[in-house]
Protein backbone atom coordinates (compact mmCIF):
# COMPACT_ATOMS: atom_id res chain seq x y z
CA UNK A 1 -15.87 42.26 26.07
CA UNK A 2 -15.17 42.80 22.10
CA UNK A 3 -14.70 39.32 21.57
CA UNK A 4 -18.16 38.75 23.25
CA UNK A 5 -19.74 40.93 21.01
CA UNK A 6 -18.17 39.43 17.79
CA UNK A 7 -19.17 36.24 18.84
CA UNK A 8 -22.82 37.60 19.59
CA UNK A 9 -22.32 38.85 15.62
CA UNK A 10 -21.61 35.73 14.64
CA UNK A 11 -24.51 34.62 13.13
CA UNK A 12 -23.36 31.14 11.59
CA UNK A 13 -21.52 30.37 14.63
CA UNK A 14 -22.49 26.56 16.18
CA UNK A 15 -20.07 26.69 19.08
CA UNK A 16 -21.11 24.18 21.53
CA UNK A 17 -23.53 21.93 18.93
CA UNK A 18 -23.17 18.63 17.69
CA UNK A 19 -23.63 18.08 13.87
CA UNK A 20 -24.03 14.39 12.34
CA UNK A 21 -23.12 14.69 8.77
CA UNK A 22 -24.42 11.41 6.96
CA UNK A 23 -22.41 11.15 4.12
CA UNK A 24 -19.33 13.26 5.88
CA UNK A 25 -17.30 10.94 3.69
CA UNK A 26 -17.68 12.03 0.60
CA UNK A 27 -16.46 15.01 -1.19
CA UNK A 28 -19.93 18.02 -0.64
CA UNK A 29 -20.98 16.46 2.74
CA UNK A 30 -16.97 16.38 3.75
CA UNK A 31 -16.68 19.95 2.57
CA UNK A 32 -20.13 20.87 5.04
CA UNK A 33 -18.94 19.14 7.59
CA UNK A 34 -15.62 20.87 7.41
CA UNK A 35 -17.21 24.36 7.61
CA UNK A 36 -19.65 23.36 10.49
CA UNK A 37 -16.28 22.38 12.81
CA UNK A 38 -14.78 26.10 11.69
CA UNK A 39 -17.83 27.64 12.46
CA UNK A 40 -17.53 25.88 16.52
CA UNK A 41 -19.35 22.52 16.18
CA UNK A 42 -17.91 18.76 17.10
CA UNK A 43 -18.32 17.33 14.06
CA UNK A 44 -19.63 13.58 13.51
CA UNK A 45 -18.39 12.14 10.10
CA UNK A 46 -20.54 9.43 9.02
CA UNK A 47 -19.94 7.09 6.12
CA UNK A 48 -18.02 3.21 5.80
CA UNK A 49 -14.87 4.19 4.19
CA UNK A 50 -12.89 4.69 7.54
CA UNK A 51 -9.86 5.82 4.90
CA UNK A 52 -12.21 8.78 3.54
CA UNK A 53 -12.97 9.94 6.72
CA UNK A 54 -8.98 10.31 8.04
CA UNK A 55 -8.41 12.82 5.40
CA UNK A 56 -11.36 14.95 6.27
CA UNK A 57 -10.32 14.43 10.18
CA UNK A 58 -7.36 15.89 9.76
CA UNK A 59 -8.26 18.94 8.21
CA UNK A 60 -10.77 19.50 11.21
CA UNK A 61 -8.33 18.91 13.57
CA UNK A 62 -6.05 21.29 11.88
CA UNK A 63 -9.00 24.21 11.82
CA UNK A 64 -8.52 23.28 15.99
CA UNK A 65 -12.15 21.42 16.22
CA UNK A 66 -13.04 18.57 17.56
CA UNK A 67 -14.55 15.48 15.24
CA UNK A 68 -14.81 11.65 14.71
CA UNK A 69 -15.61 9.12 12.64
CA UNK A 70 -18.65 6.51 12.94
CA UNK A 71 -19.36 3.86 10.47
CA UNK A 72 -22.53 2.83 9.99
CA UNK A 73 -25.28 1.35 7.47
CA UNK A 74 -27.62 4.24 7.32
CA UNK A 75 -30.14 1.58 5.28
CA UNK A 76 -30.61 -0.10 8.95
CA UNK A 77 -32.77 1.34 11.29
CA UNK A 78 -30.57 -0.80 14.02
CA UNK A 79 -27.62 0.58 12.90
CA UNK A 80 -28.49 4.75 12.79
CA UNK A 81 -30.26 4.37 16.61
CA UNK A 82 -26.59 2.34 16.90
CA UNK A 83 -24.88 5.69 15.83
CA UNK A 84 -27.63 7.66 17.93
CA UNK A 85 -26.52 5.95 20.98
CA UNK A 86 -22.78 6.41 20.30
CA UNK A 87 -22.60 9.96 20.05
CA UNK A 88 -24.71 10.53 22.89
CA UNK A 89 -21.93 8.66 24.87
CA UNK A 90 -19.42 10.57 23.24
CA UNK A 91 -20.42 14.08 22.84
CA UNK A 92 -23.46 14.21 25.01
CA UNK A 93 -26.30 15.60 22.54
CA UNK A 94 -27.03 15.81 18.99
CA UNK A 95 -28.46 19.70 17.66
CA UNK A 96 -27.67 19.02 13.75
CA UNK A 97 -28.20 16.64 11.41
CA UNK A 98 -27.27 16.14 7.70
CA UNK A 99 -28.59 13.54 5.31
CA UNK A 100 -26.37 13.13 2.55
CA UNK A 101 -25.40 9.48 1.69
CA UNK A 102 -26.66 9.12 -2.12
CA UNK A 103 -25.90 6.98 -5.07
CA UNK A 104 -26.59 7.19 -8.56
CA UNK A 105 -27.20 5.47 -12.38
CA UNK A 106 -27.54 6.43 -15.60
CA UNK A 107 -29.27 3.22 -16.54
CA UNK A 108 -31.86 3.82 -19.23
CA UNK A 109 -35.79 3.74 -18.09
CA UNK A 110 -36.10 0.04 -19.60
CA UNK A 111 -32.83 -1.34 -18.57
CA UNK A 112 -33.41 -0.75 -14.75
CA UNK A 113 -33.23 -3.53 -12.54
CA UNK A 114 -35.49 -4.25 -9.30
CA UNK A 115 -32.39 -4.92 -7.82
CA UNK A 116 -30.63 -1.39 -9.35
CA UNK A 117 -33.99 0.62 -7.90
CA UNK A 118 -33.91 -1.01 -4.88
CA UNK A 119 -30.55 -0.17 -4.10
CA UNK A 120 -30.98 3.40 -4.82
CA UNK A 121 -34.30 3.81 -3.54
CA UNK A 122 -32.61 2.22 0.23
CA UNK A 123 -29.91 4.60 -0.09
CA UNK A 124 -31.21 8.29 -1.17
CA UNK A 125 -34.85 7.88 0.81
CA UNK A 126 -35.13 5.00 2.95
CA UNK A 127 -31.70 6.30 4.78
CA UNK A 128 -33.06 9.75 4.81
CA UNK A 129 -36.20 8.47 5.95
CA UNK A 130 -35.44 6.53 8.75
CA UNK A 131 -32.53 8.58 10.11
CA UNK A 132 -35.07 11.31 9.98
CA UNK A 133 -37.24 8.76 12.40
CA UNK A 134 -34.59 7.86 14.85
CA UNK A 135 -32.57 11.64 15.40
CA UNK A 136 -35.97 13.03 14.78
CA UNK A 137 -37.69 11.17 18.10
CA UNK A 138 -34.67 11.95 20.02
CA UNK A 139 -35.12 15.27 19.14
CA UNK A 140 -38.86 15.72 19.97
CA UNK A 141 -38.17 13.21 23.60
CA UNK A 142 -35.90 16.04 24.71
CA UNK A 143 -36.95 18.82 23.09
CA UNK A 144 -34.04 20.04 21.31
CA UNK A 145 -33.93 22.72 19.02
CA UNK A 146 -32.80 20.93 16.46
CA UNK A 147 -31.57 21.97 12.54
CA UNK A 148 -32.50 18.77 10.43
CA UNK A 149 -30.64 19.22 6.39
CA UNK A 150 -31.54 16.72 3.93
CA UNK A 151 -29.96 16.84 0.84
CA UNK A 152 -31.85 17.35 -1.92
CA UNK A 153 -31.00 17.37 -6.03
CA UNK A 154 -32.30 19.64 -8.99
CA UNK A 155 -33.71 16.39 -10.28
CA UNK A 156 -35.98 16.37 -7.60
CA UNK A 157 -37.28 20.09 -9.01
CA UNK A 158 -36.93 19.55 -12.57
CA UNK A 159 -36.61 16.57 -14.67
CA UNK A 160 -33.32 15.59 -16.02
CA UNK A 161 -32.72 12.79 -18.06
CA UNK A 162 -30.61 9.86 -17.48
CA UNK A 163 -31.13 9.39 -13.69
CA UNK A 164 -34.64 8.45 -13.63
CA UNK A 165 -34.48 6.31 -9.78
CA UNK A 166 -32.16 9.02 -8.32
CA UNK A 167 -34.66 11.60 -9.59
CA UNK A 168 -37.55 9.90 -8.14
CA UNK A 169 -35.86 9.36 -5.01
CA UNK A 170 -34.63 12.73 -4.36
CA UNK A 171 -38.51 13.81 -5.28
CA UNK A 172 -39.10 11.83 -2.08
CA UNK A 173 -36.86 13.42 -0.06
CA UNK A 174 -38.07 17.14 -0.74
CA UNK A 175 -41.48 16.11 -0.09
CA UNK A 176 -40.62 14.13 3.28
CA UNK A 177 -38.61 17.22 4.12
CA UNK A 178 -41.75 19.80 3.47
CA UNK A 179 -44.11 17.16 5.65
CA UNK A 180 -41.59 17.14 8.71
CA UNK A 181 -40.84 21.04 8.76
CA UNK A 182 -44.51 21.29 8.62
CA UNK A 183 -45.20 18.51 11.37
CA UNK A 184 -42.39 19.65 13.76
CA UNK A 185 -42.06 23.46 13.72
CA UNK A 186 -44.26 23.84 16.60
CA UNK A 187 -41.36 22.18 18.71
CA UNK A 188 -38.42 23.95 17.43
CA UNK A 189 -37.19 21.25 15.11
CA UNK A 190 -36.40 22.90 11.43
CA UNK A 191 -36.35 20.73 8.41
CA UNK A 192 -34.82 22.00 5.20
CA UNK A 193 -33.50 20.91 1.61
CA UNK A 194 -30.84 22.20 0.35
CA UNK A 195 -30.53 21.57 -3.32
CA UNK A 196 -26.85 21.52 -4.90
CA UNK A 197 -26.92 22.15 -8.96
CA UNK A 198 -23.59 20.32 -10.77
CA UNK A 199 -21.21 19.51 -8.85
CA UNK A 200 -18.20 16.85 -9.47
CA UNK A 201 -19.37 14.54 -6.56
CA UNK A 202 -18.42 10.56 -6.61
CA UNK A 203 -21.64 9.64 -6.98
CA UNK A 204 -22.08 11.32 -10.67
CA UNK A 205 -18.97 10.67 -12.29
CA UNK A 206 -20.59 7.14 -14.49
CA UNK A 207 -23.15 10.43 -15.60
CA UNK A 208 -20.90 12.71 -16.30
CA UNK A 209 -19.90 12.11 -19.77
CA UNK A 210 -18.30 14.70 -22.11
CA UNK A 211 -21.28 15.53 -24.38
CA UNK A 212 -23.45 15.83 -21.05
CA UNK A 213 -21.02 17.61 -19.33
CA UNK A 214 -20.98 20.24 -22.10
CA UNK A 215 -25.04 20.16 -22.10
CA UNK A 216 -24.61 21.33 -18.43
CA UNK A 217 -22.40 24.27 -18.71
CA UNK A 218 -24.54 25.56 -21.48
CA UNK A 219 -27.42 25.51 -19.56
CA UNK A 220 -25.31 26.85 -16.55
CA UNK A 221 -25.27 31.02 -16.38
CA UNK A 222 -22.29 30.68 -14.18
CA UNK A 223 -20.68 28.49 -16.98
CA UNK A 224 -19.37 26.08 -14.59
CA UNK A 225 -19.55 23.34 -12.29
CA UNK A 226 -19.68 23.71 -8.75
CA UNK A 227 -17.13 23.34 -6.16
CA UNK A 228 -17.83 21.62 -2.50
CA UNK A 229 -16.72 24.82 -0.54
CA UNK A 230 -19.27 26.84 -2.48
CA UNK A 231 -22.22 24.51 -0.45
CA UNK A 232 -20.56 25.42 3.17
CA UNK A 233 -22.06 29.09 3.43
CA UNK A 234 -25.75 28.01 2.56
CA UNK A 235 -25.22 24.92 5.24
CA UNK A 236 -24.85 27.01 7.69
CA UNK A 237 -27.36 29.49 7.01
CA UNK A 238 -29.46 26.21 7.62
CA UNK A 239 -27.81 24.63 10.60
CA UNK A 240 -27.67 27.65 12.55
CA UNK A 241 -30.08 29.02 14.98
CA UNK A 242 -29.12 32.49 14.53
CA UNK A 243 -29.10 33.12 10.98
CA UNK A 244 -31.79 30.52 10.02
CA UNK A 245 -33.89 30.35 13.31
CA UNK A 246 -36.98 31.39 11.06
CA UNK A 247 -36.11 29.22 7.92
CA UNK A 248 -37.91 25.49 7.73
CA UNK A 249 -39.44 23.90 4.85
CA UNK A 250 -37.40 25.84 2.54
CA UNK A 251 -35.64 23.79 -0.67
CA UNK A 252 -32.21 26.10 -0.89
CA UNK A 253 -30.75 25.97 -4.47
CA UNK A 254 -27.03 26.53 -5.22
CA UNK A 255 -27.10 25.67 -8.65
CA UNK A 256 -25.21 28.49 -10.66
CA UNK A 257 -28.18 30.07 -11.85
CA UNK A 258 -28.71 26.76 -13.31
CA UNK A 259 -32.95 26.47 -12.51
CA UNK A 260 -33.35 29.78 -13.73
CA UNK A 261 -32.39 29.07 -17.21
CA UNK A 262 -34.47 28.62 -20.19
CA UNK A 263 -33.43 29.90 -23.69
């Protein structure tokens, strides 16, 4: 009977969901999807490094949660209702989904390629996008209650220099998330953003040079970088139906005070 009750005070518990953490692979989304499997949830890693994911897997296993590994090309609308159909086989539904899979340049404005924007553009929004399409008609077809995360950037809420593609495709994907929360909150289906500030992911270390690093922490209250297990508390708030039943459409920012800074 106590343990009932705890569990009933649980509020970030997902026992019995499914998450799908695009971009599981890499250091924030592994650290996310790490939390969700302590907090009760099977746990769907999602990236192409199958080397990446083994580590992450492990530590899952060792929290005594359940998880695997899918590899997929989230660019390919075959290959995400591919991943669909797999873990509907394997775990049986789908209640959570994170879109994290991002890439980045610090090519100047001039210097940018068609083939450099492309590539990020396909990435950051077009995955987001479609995988957004696929879970999300799955989700309205059997009316699931679902918790949709897209991951989102401070470039996308404040101009920063030096990653002008990522920036514009991050703008995308807070406004895509604001449409959808908007367009599918009658049904149950929350869509949020949740914004990290700095944080030493793969995908920025070609930005992260010294003299910008040390721009950063100036302009950083905290006066510091981020760390991946410092994401897990506000990803839950947002996956769970307890705690965040009410929140959709909301851009969540864990940036160190970062956005709040001026002079």
């Amino acid at each position: 009977m106590i343990r009932a009750i705890m569990s009933k005070l649980n509020l970030f518990d997902l026992s019995g969901r499914t998450a799908v953490v695009i971009g599981g692979t890499g250091e924030l989304c592994g650290a996310m999807a790490l939390g969700f499997a302590e907090a009760g949830a099977e746990v769907v890693l999602v990236g192409r490094d199958p080397l990446k994911a083994e580590m992450r897997l492990g530590q899952i296993t060792a929290a005594g949660a359940k998880g695997y590994f899918v590899a997929c090309d989230v660019a390919e609308k075959i290959a995400l209702e591919g991943l669909l159909s797999e873990v509907i086989t394997r775990s049986g539904k789908v209640d959570i989904l994170v879109n994290g899979a991002g890439v980045n340049s610090a090519t100047p404005f001039l210097d940018i390629t068609e083939e450099e924007y492309d590539h990020i553009m396909s990435i950051n929004t077009k995955a987001t996008f479609l995988a957004c399409q696929v879970f999300g008609r799955y989700f309205v077809d059997n009316k699931i209650d679902a918790s949709v995360i897209n991951l989102g950037s401070m470039s996308g809420l404040i101009p920063l220099s030096r990653v002008f593609t990522y920036s514009m495709s991050k703008g995308a994907v807070h406004n895509l998330s604001r449409n959808l929360a908007r367009e599918w909150a009658p049904l149950g289906i929350r869509v949020n953003t949740l914004v990290p500030g700095f944080f030493p992911a793969e995908q920025n270390k070609k930005v992260l040079v010294p003299e910008r690093v040390a721009k950063i922490i100036g302009h950083t209250p905290i006066n510091r970088f981020g760390e991946a297990r410092e994401l897990v508390g506000a990803a839950l708030l947002l996956a769970s139906n307890a705690a965040g039943s009410f929140i959709t459409g909301h851009e969540l920012v864990v940036d160190g005070g970062y956005s709040a800074m001026t002079i």
